[in-house]
C-alpha atoms as a PDB file:
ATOM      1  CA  UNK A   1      92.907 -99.456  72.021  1.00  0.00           C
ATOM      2  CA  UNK A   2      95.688 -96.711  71.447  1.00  0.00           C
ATOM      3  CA  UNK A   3      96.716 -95.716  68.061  1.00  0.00           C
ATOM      4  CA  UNK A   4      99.879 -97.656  68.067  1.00  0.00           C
ATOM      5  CA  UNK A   5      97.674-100.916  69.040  1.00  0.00           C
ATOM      6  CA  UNK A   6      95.508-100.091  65.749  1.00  0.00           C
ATOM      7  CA  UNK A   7      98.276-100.148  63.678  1.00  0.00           C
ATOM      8  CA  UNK A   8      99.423-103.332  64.992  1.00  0.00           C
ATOM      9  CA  UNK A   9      95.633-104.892  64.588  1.00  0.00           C
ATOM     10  CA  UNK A  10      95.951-103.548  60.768  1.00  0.00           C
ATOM     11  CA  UNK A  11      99.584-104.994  60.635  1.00  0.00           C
ATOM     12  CA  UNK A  12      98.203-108.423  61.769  1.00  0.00           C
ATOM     13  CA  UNK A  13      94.972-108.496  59.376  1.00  0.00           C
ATOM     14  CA  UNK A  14      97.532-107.921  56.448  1.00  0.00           C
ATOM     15  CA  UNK A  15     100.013-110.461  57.791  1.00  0.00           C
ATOM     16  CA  UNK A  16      97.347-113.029  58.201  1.00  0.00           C
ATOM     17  CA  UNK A  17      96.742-112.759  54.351  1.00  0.00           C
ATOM     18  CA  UNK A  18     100.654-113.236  53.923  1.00  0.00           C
ATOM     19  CA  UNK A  19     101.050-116.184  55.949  1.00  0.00           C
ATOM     20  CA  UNK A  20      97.680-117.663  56.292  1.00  0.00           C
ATOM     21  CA  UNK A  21      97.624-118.886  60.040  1.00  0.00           C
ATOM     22  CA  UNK A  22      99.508-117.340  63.457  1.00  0.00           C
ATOM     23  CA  UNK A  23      99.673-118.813  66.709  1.00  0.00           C
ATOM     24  CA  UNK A  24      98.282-116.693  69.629  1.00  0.00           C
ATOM     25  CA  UNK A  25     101.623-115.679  70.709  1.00  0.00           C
ATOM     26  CA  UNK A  26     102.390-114.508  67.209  1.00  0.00           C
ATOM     27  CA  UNK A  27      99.267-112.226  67.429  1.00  0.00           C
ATOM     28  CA  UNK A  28      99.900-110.679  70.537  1.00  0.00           C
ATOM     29  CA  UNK A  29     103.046-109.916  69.314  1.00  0.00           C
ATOM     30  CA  UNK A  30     102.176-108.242  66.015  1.00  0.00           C
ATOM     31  CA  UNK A  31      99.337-105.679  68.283  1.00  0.00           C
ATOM     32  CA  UNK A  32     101.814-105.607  71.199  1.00  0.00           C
ATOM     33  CA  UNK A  33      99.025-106.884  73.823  1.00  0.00           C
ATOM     34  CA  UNK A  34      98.513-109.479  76.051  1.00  0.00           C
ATOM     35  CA  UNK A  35      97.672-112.937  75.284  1.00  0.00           C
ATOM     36  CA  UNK A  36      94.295-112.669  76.510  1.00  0.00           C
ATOM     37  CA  UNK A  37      93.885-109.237  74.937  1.00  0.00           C
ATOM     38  CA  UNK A  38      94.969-110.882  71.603  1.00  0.00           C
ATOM     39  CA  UNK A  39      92.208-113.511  72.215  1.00  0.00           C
ATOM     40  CA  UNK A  40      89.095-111.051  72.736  1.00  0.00           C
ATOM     41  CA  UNK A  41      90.838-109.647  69.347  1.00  0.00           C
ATOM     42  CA  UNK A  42      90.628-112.883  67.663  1.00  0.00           C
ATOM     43  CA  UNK A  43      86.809-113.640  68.980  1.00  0.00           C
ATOM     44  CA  UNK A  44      86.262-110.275  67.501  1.00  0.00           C
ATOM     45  CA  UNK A  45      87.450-110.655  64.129  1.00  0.00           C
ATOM     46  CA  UNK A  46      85.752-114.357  64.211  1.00  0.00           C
ATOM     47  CA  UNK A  47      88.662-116.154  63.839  1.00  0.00           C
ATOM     48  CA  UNK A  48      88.945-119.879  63.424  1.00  0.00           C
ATOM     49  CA  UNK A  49      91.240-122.019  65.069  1.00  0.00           C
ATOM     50  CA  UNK A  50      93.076-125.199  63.711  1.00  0.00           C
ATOM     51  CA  UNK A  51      91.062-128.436  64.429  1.00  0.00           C
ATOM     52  CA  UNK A  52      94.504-130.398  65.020  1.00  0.00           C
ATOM     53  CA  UNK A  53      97.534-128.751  66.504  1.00  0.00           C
ATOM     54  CA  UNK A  54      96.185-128.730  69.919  1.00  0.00           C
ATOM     55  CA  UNK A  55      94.270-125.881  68.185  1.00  0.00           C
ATOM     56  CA  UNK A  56      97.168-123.456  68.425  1.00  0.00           C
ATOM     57  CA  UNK A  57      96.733-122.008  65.568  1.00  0.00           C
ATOM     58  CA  UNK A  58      94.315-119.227  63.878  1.00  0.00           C
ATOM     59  CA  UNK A  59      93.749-117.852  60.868  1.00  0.00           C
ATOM     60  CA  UNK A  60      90.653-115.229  59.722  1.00  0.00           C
ATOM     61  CA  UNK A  61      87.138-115.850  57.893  1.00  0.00           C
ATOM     62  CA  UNK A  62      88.378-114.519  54.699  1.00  0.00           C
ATOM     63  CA  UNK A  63      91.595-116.798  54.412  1.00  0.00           C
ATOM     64  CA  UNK A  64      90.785-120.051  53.808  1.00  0.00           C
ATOM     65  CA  UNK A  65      89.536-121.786  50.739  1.00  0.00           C
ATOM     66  CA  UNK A  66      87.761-124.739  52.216  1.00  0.00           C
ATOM     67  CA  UNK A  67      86.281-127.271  50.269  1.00  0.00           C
ATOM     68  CA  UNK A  68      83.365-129.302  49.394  1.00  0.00           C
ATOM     69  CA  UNK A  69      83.308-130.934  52.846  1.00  0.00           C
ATOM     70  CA  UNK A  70      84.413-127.578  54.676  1.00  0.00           C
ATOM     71  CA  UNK A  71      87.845-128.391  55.285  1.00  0.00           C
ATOM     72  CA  UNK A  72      90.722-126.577  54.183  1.00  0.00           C
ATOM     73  CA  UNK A  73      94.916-127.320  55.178  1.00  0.00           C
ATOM     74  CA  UNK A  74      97.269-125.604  55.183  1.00  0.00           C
ATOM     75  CA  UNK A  75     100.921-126.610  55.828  1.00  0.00           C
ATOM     76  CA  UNK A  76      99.520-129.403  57.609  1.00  0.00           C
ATOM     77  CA  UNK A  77      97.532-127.451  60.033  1.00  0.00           C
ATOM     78  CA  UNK A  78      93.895-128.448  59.501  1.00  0.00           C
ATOM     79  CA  UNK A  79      90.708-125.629  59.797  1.00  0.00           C
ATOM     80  CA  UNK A  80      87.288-125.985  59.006  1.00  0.00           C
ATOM     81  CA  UNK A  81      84.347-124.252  58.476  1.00  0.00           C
ATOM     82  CA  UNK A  82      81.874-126.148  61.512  1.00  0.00           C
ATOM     83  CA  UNK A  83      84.490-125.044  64.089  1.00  0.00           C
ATOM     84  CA  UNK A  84      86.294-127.520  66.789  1.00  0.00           C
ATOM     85  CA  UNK A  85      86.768-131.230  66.186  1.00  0.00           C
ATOM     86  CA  UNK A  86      83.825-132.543  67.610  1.00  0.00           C
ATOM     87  CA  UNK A  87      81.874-129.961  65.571  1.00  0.00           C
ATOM     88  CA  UNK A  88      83.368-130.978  62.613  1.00  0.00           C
ATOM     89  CA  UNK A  89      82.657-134.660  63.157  1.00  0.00           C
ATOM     90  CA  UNK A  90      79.236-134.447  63.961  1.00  0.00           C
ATOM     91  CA  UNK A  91      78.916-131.910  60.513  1.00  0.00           C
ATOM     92  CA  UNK A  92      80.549-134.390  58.468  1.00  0.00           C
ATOM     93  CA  UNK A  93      78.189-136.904  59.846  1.00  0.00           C
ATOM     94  CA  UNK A  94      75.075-135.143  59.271  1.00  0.00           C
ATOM     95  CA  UNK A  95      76.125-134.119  56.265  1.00  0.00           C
ATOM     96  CA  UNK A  96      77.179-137.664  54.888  1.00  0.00           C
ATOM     97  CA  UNK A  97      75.103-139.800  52.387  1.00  0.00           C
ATOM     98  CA  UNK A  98      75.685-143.014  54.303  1.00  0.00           C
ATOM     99  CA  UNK A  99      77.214-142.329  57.598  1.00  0.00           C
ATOM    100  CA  UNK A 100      80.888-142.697  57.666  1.00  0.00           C
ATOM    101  CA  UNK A 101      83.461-145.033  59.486  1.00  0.00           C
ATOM    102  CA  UNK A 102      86.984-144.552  60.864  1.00  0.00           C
ATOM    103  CA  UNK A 103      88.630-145.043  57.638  1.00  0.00           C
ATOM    104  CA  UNK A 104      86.136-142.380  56.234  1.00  0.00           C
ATOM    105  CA  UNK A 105      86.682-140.089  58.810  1.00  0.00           C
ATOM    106  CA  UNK A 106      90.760-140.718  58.609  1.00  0.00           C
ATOM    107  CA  UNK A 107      90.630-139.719  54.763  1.00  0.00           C
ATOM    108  CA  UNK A 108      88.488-136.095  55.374  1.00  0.00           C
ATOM    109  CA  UNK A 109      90.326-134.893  58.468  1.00  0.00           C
ATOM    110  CA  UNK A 110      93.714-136.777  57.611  1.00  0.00           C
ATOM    111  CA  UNK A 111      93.629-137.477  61.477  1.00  0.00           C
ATOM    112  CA  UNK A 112      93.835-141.151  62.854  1.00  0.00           C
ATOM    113  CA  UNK A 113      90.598-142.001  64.048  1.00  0.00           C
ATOM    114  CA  UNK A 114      91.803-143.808  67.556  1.00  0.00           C
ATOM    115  CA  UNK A 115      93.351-140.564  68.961  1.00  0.00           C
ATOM    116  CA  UNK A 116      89.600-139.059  68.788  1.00  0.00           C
ATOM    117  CA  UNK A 117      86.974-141.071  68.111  1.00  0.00           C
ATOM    118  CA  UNK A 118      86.631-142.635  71.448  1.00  0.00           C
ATOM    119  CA  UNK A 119      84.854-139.193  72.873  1.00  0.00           C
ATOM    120  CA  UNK A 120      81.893-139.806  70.359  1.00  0.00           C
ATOM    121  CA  UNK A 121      81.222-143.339  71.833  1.00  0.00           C
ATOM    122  CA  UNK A 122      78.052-141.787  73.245  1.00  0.00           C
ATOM    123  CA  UNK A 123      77.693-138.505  71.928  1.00  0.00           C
ATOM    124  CA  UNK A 124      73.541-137.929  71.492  1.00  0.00           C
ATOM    125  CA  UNK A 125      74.145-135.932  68.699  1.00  0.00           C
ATOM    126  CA  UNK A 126      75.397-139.521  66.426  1.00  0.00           C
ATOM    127  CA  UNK A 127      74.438-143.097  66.298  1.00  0.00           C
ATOM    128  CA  UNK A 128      77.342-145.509  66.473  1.00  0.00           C
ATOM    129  CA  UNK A 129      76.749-149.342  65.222  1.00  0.00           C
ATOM    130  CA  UNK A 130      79.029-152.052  64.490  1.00  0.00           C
ATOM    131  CA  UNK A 131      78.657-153.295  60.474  1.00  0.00           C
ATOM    132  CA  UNK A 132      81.064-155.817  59.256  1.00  0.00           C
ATOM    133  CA  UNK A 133      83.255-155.763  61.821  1.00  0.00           C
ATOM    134  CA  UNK A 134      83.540-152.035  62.443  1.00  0.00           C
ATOM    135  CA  UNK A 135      81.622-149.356  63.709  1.00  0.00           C
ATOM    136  CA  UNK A 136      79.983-146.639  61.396  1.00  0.00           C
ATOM    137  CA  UNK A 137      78.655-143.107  62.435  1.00  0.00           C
ATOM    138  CA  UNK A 138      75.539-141.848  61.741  1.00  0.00           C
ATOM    139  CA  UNK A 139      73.049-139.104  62.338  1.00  0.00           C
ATOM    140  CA  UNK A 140      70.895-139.009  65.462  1.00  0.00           C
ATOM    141  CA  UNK A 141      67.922-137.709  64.010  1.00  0.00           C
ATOM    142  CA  UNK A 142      65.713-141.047  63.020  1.00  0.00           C
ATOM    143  CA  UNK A 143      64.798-139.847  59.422  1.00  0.00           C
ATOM    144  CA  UNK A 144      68.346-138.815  58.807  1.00  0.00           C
ATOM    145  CA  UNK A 145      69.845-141.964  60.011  1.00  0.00           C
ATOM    146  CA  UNK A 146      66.891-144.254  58.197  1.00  0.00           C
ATOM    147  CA  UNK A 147      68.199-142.701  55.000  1.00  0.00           C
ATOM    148  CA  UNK A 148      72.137-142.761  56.001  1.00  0.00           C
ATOM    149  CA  UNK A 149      71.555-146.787  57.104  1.00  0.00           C
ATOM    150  CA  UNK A 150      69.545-147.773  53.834  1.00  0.00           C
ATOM    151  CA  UNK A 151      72.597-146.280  51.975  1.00  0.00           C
ATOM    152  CA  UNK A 152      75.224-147.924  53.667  1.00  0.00           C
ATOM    153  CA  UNK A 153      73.462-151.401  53.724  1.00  0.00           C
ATOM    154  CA  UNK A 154      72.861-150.991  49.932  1.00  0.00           C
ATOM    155  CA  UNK A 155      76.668-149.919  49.193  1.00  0.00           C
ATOM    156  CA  UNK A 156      77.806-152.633  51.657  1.00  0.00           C
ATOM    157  CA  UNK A 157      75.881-155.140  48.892  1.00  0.00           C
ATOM    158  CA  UNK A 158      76.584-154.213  46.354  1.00  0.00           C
ATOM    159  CA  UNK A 159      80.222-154.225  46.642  1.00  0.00           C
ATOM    160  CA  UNK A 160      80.537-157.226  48.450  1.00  0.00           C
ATOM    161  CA  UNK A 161      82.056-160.407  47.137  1.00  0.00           C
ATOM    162  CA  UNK A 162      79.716-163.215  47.435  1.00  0.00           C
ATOM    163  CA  UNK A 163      80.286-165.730  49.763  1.00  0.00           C
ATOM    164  CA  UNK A 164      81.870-169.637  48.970  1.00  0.00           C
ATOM    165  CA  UNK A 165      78.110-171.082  49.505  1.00  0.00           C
ATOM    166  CA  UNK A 166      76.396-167.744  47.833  1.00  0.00           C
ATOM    167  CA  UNK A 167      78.795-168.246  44.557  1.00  0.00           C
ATOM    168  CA  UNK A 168      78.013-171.961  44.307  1.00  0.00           C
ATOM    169  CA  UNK A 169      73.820-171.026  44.192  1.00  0.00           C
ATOM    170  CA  UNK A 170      74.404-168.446  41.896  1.00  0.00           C
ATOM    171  CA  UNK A 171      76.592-170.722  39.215  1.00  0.00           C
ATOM    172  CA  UNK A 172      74.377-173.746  39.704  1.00  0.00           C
ATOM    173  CA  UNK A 173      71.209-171.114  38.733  1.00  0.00           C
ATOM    174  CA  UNK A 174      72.843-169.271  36.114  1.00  0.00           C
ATOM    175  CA  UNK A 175      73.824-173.240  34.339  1.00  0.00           C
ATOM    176  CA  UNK A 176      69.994-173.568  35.117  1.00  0.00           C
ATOM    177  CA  UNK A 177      69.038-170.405  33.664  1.00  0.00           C
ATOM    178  CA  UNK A 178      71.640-169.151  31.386  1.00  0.00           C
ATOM    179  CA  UNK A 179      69.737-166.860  29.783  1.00  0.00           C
ATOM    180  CA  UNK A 180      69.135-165.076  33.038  1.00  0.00           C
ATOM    181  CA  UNK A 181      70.446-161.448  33.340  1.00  0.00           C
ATOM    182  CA  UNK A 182      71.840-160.323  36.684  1.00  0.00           C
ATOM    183  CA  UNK A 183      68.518-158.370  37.597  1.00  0.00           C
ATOM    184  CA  UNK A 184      66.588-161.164  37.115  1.00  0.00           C
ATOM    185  CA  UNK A 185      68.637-164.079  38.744  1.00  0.00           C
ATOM    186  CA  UNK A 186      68.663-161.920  41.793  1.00  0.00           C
ATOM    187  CA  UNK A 187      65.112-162.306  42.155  1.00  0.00           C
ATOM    188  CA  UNK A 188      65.236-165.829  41.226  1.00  0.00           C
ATOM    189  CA  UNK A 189      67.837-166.058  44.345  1.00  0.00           C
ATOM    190  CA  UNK A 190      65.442-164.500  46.602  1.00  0.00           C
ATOM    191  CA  UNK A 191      63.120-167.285  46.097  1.00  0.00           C
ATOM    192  CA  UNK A 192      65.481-169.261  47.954  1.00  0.00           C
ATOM    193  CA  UNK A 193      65.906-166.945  50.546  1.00  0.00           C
ATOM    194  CA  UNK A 194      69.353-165.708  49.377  1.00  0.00           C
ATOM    195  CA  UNK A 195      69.425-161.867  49.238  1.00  0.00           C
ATOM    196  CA  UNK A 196      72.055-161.007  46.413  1.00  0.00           C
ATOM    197  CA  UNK A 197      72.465-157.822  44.486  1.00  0.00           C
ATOM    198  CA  UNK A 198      72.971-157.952  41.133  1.00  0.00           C
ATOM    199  CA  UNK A 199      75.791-156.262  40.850  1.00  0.00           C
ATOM    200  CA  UNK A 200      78.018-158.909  43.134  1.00  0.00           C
ATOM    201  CA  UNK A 201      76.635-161.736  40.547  1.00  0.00           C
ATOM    202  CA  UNK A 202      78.571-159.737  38.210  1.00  0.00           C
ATOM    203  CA  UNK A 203      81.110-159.484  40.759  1.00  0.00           C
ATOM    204  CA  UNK A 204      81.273-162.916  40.873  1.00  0.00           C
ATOM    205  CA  UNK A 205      81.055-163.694  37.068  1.00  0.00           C
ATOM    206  CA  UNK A 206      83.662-160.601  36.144  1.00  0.00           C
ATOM    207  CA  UNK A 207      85.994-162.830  38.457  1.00  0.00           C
ATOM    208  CA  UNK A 208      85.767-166.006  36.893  1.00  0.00           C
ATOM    209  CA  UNK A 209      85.448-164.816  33.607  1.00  0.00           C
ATOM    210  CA  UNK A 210      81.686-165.617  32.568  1.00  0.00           C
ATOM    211  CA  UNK A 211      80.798-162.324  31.469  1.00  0.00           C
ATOM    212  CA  UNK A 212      79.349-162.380  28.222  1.00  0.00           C
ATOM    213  CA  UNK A 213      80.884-161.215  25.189  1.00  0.00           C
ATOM    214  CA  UNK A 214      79.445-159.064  22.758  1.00  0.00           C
ATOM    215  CA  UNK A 215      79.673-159.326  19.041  1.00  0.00           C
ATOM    216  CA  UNK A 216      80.448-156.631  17.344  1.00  0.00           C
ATOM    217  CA  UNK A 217      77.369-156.009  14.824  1.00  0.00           C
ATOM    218  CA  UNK A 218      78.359-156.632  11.027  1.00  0.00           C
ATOM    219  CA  UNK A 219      79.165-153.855   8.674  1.00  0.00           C
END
């Protein structure tokens, strides 16, 4: 490359620290190459391209400020750390506690899930199952995923409102049993084949008001 095209390159390193990202046009303006010149540049200074976009636009390694999940936007062009889209998905995956669903996936990448998710219907790299009504993304790897599925069905509990028939076992046993806590009349329920966390009994008693009150201790 001829001086005047090195002065360019420096020109576009700086500018990239101005402005953060540049299409591929924009860069083979600044060095005054071709576009496929100003790509071999970009592969050489290990440039990343946008994730969204169409992936039109660029930006350099020591630009972005990603963050905890390797994702950093800018301007509402989207980069991250793993690479591509697909990349990033399966990272995000791997990298999740308990797998992670569309809405999951729409709150990280701030994409809607419909307009990509379809290509990872049968990627080997993830395991796709339907929980509740929607599908959930996990890691292929059979330890990874045992951990990722245990996590999931726990937080799907534990969150979960009981059902009609559920709350009507759990008020007739805790009239039964009042002085029950929630631990313990969980394992009572079990007896009777009725898997219920503790923490939706106190889901359930929160919502009608039976949680009990404590007395302040006397001065």
């Amino acid at each position: 490359m001829n001086e005047i095209s090195e002065r360019g390159a420096e020109r576009v390193r700086k500018t990239f620290g101005q402005r953060k990202i540049m299409t591929l046009g924009e860069v083979a303006k600044f060095i005054g190459a071709s576009i496929h010149t100003a790509r071999r540049r970009l592969k050489q200074w290990r440039a990343t391209n946008s994730y969204n976009r169409n992936g039109r636009y660029y930006t350099l390694p020591d630009v972005p400020r990603f963050d905890v999940n390797g994702l950093w936007r800018w301007h509402g062009v989207f980069f991250s750390q793993y690479g591509n889209l697909k990349q990033t998905v399966v990272a995000l995956v791997h990298s999740s506690p308990a797998g992670l669903d569309a809405g999951e996936l729409r709150s990280l990448l701030g994409l809607e899930p419909r307009s990509f998710l379809s290509a990872f219907a049968a990627d080997p790299r993830l395991r796709r199952e339907k929980t509740q009504g929607q599908f959930v993304y996990y890691d292929a790897d059979a330890a990874v995923y045992g951990r990722q599925r245990e996590r999931r069905k726990l937080r799907q509990e534990t969150s979960r409102q009981p059902t009609p028939s559920e709350a009507v076992v759990i008020l007739a046993e805790k009239i039964k049993h009042p002085a029950l806590t929630n631990e313990a009349l969980s394992r009572q329920l079990r007896k009777q084949n009725l898997s219920v966390a503790p923490e939706t009994i106190e889901t359930l008693f929160v919502r009608h008001g039976l949680t009990v009150k404590k007395t302040p201790h006397s001065i």
